[in-house]
C-alpha atoms as a PDB file:
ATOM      1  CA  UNK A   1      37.089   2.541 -14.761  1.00  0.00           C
ATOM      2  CA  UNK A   2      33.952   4.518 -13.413  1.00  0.00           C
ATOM      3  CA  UNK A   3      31.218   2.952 -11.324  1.00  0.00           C
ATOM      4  CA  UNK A   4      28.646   4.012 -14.034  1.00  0.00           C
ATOM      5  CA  UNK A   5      30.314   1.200 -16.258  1.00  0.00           C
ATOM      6  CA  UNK A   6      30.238  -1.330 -13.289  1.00  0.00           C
ATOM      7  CA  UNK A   7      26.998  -0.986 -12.359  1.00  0.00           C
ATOM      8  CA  UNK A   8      25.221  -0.424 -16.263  1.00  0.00           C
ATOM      9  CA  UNK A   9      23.665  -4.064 -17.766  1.00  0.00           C
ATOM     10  CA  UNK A  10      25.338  -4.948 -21.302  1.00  0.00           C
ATOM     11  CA  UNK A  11      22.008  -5.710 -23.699  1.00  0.00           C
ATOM     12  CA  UNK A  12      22.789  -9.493 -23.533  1.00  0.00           C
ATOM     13  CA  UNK A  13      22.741  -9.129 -19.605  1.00  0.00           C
ATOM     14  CA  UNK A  14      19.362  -7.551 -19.606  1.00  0.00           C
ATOM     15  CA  UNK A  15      17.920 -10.151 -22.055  1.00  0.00           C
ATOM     16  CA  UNK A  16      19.373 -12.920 -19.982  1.00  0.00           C
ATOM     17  CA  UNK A  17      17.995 -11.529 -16.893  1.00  0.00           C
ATOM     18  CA  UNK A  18      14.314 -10.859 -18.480  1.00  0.00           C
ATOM     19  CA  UNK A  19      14.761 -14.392 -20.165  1.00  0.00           C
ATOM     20  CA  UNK A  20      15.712 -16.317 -16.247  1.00  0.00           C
ATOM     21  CA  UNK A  21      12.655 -13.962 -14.944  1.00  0.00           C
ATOM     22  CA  UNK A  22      10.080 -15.235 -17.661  1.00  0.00           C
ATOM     23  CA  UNK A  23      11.275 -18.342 -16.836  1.00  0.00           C
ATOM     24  CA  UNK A  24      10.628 -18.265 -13.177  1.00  0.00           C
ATOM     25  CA  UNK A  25       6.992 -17.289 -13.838  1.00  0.00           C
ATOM     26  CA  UNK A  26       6.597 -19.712 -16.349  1.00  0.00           C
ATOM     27  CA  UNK A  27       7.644 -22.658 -13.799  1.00  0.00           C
ATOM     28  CA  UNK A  28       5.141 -20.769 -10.971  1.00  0.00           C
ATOM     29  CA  UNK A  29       2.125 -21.295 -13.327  1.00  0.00           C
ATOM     30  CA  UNK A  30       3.177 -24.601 -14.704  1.00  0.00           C
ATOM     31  CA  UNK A  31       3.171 -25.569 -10.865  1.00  0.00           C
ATOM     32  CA  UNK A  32      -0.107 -23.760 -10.085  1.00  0.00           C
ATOM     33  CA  UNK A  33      -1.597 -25.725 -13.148  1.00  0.00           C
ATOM     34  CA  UNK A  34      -0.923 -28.905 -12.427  1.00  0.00           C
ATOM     35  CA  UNK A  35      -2.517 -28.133  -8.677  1.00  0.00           C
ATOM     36  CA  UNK A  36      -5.515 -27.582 -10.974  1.00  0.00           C
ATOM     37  CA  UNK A  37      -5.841 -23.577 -10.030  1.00  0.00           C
ATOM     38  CA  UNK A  38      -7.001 -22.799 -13.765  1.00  0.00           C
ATOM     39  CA  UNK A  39      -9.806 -25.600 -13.806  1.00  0.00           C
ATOM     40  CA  UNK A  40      -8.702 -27.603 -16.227  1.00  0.00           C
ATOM     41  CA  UNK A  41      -6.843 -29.955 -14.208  1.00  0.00           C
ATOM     42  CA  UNK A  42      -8.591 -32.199 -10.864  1.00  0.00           C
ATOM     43  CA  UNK A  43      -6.060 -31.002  -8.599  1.00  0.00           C
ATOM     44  CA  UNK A  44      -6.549 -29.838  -4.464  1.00  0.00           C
ATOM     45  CA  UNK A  45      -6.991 -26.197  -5.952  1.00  0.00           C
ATOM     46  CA  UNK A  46      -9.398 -26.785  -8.550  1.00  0.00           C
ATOM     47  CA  UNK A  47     -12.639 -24.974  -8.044  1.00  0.00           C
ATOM     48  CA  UNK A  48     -14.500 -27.388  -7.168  1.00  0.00           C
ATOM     49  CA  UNK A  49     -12.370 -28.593  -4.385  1.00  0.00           C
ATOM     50  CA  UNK A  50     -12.003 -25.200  -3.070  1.00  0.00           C
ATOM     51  CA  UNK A  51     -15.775 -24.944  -3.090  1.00  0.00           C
ATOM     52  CA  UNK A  52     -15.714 -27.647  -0.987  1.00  0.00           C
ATOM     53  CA  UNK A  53     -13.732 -27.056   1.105  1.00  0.00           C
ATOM     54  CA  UNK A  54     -15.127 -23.569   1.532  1.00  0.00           C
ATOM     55  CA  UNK A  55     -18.598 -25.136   2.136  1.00  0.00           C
ATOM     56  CA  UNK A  56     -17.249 -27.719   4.672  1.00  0.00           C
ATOM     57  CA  UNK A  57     -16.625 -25.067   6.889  1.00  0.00           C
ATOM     58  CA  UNK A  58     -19.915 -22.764   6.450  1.00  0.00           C
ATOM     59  CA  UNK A  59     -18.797 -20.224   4.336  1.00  0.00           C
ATOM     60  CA  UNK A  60     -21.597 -18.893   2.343  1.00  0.00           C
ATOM     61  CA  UNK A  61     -22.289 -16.664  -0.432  1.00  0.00           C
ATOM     62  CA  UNK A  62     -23.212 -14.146   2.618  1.00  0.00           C
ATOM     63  CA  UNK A  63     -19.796 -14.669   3.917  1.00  0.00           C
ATOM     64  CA  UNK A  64     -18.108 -13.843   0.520  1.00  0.00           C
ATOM     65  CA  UNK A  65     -20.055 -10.986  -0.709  1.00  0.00           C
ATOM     66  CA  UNK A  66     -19.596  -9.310   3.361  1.00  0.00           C
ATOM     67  CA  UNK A  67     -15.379  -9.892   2.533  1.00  0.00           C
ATOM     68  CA  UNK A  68     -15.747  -8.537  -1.076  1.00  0.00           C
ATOM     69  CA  UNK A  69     -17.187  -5.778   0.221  1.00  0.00           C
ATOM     70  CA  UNK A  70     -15.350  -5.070   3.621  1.00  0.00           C
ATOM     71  CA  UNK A  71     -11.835  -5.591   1.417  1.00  0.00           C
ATOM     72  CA  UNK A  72     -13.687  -2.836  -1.440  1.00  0.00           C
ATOM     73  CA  UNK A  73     -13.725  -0.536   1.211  1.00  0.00           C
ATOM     74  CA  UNK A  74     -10.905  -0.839   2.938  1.00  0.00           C
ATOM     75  CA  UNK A  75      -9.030  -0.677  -0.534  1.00  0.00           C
ATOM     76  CA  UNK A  76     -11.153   2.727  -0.797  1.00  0.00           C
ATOM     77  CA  UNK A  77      -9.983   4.700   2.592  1.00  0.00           C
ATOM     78  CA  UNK A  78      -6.737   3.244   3.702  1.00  0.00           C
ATOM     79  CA  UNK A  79      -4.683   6.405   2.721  1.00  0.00           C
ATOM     80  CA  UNK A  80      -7.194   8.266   4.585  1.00  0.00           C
ATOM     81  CA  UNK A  81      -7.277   6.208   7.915  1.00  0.00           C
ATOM     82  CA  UNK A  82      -3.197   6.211   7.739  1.00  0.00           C
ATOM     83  CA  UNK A  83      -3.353  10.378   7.414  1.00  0.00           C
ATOM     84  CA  UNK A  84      -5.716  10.664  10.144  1.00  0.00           C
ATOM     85  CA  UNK A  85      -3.002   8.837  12.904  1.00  0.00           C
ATOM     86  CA  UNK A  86      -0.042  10.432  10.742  1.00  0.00           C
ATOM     87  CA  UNK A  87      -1.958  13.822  11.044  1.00  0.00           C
ATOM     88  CA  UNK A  88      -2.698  13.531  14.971  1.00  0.00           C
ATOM     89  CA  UNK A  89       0.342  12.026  15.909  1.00  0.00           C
ATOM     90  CA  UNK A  90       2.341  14.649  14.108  1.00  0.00           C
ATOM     91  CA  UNK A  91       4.141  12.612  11.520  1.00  0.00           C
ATOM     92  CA  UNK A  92       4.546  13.764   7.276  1.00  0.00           C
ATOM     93  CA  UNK A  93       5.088  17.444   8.876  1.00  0.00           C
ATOM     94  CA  UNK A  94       7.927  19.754   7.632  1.00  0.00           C
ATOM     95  CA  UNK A  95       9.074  22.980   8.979  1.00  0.00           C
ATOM     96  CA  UNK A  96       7.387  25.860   7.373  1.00  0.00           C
ATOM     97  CA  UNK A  97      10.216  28.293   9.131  1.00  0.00           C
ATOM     98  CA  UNK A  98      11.042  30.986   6.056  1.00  0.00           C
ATOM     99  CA  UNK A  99      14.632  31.015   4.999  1.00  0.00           C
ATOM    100  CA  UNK A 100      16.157  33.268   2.573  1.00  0.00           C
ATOM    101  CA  UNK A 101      18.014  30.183   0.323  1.00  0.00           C
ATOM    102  CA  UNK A 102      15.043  28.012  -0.525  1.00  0.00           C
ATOM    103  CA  UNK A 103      11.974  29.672   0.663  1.00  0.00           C
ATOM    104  CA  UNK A 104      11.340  27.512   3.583  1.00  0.00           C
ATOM    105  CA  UNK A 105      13.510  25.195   5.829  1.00  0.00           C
ATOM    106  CA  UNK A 106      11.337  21.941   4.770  1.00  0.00           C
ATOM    107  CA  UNK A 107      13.164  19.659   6.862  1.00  0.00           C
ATOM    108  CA  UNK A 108      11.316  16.955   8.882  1.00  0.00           C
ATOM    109  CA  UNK A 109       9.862  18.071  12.844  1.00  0.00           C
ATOM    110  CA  UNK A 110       9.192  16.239  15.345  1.00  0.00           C
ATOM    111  CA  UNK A 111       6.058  16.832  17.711  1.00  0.00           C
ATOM    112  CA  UNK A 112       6.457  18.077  21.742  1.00  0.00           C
ATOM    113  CA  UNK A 113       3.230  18.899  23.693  1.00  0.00           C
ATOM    114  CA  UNK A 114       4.655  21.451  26.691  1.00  0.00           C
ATOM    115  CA  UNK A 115       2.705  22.211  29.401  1.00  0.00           C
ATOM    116  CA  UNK A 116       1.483  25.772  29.804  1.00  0.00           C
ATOM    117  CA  UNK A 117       0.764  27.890  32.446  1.00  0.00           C
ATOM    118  CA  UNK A 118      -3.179  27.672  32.367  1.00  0.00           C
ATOM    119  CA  UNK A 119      -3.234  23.954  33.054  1.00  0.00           C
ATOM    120  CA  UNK A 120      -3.616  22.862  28.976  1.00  0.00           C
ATOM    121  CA  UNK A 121      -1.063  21.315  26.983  1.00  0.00           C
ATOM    122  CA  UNK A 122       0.720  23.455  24.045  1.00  0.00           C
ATOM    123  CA  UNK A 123       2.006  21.445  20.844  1.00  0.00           C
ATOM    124  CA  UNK A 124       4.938  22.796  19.370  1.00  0.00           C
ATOM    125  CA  UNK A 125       6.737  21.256  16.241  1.00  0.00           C
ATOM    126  CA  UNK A 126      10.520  21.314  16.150  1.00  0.00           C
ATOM    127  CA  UNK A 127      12.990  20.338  13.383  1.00  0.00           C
ATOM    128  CA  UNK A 128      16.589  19.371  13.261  1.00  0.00           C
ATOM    129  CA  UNK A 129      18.040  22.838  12.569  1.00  0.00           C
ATOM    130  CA  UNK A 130      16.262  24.184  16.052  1.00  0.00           C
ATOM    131  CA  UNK A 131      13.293  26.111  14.742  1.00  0.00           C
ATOM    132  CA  UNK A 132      10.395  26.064  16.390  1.00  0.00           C
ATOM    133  CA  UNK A 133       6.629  26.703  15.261  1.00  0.00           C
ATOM    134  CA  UNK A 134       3.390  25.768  16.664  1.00  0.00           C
ATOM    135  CA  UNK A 135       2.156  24.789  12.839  1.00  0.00           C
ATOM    136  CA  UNK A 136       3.853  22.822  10.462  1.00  0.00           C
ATOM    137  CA  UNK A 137       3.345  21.826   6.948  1.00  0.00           C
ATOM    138  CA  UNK A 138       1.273  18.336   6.473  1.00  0.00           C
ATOM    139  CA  UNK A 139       2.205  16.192   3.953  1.00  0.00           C
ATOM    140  CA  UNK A 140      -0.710  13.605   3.287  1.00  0.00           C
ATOM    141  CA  UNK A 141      -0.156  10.442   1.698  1.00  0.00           C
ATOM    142  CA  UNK A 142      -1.445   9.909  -1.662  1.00  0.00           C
ATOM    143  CA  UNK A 143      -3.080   6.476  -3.411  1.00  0.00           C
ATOM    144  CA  UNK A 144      -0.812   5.625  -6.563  1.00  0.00           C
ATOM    145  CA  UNK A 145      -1.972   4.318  -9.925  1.00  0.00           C
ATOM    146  CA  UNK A 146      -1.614   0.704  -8.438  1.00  0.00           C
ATOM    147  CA  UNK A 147      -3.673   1.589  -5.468  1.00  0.00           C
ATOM    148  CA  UNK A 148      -6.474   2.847  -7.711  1.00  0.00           C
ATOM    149  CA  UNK A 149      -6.544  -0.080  -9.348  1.00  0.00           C
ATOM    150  CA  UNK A 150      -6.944  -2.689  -6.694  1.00  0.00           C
ATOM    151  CA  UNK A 151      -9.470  -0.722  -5.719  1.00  0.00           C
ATOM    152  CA  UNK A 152     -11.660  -0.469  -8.735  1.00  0.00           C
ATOM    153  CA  UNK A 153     -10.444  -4.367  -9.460  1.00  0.00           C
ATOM    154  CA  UNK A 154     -12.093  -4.989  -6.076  1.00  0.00           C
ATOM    155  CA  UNK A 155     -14.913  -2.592  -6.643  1.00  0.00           C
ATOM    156  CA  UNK A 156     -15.668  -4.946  -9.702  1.00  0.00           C
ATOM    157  CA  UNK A 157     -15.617  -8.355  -7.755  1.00  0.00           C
ATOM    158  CA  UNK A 158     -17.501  -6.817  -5.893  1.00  0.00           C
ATOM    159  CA  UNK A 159     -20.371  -5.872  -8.184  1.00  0.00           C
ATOM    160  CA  UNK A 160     -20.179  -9.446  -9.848  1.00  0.00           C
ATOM    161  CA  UNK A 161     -20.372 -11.183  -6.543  1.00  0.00           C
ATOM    162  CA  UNK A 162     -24.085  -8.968  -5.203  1.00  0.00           C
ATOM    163  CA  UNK A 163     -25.688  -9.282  -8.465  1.00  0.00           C
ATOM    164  CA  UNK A 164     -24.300 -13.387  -9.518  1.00  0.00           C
ATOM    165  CA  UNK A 165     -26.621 -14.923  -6.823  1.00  0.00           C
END
């Protein structure tokens, strides 16, 4: 018997698996309710009592709208503050070395600053089959659907929460 057998879910599996999953959930919101999270229940995370609580230690609408905002954009630029210290630290780089097979070698280099002769420091990138380049290719890391929408979620908090009060 193949592994492709072993490893594939029968259709009763699957349903039994989504079934215990909606379940799960389900009992998580159930829970959540009866802490009065939805506002329909008094409960110690009702609205109000968050509010509260909130107030009790001075957090204002200031406070709120400032973390709304810093969290908007931070949600906006985090790919591009992670390929700024993955660019200058030499990280996401393949070798661009040509080779006659694929076109280039591709594989992953790692960064070595040499000192040269004139005093200064020379970078050179080198990758696991020994070639050597002072360039390499930069691979930059790219926001996903789900990042794009936290970040358009947020950006519409946000909007409520400068023009509610």
């Amino acid at each position: 018997m193949s592994n492709q057998f072993l490893t594939q879910k029968t259709y009763l599996q699957k349903r039994a698996h989504n079934l215990g999953m909606t379940m799960m959930v389900m009992g998580a919101c159930f829970f959540f309710y009866y802490l009065g999270l939805f506002g329909s229940v008094e409960g110690p995370l009702s609205p109000e009592s968050i509010g509260s609580w909130l107030a009790g230690h001075g957090v204002t609408w200031l406070h709120v709208k400032i973390s709304f905002f810093s969290f908007f954009i931070l949600s906006l630029v985090w790919n591009h503050l992670i390929n700024l210290v993955c660019f200058f630290s030499g990280k996401r780089r393949t070798c661009i070395h040509p080779s006659r097979q694929e076109g280039m070698c591709g594989r992953s280099v790692r960064k070595i600053k040499l000192n040269s002769a004139g005093g200064g420091t020379e970078i050179l990138y080198v990758c696991r089959k020994g070639h050597s380049s002072s360039s390499a290719c930069f691979h930059p890391l790219k926001k996903g659907s789900a990042a794009h929408l936290v970040w358009m979620t947020v950006l519409v908090c946000t909007a409520i929460l400068m023009f509610y009060r």
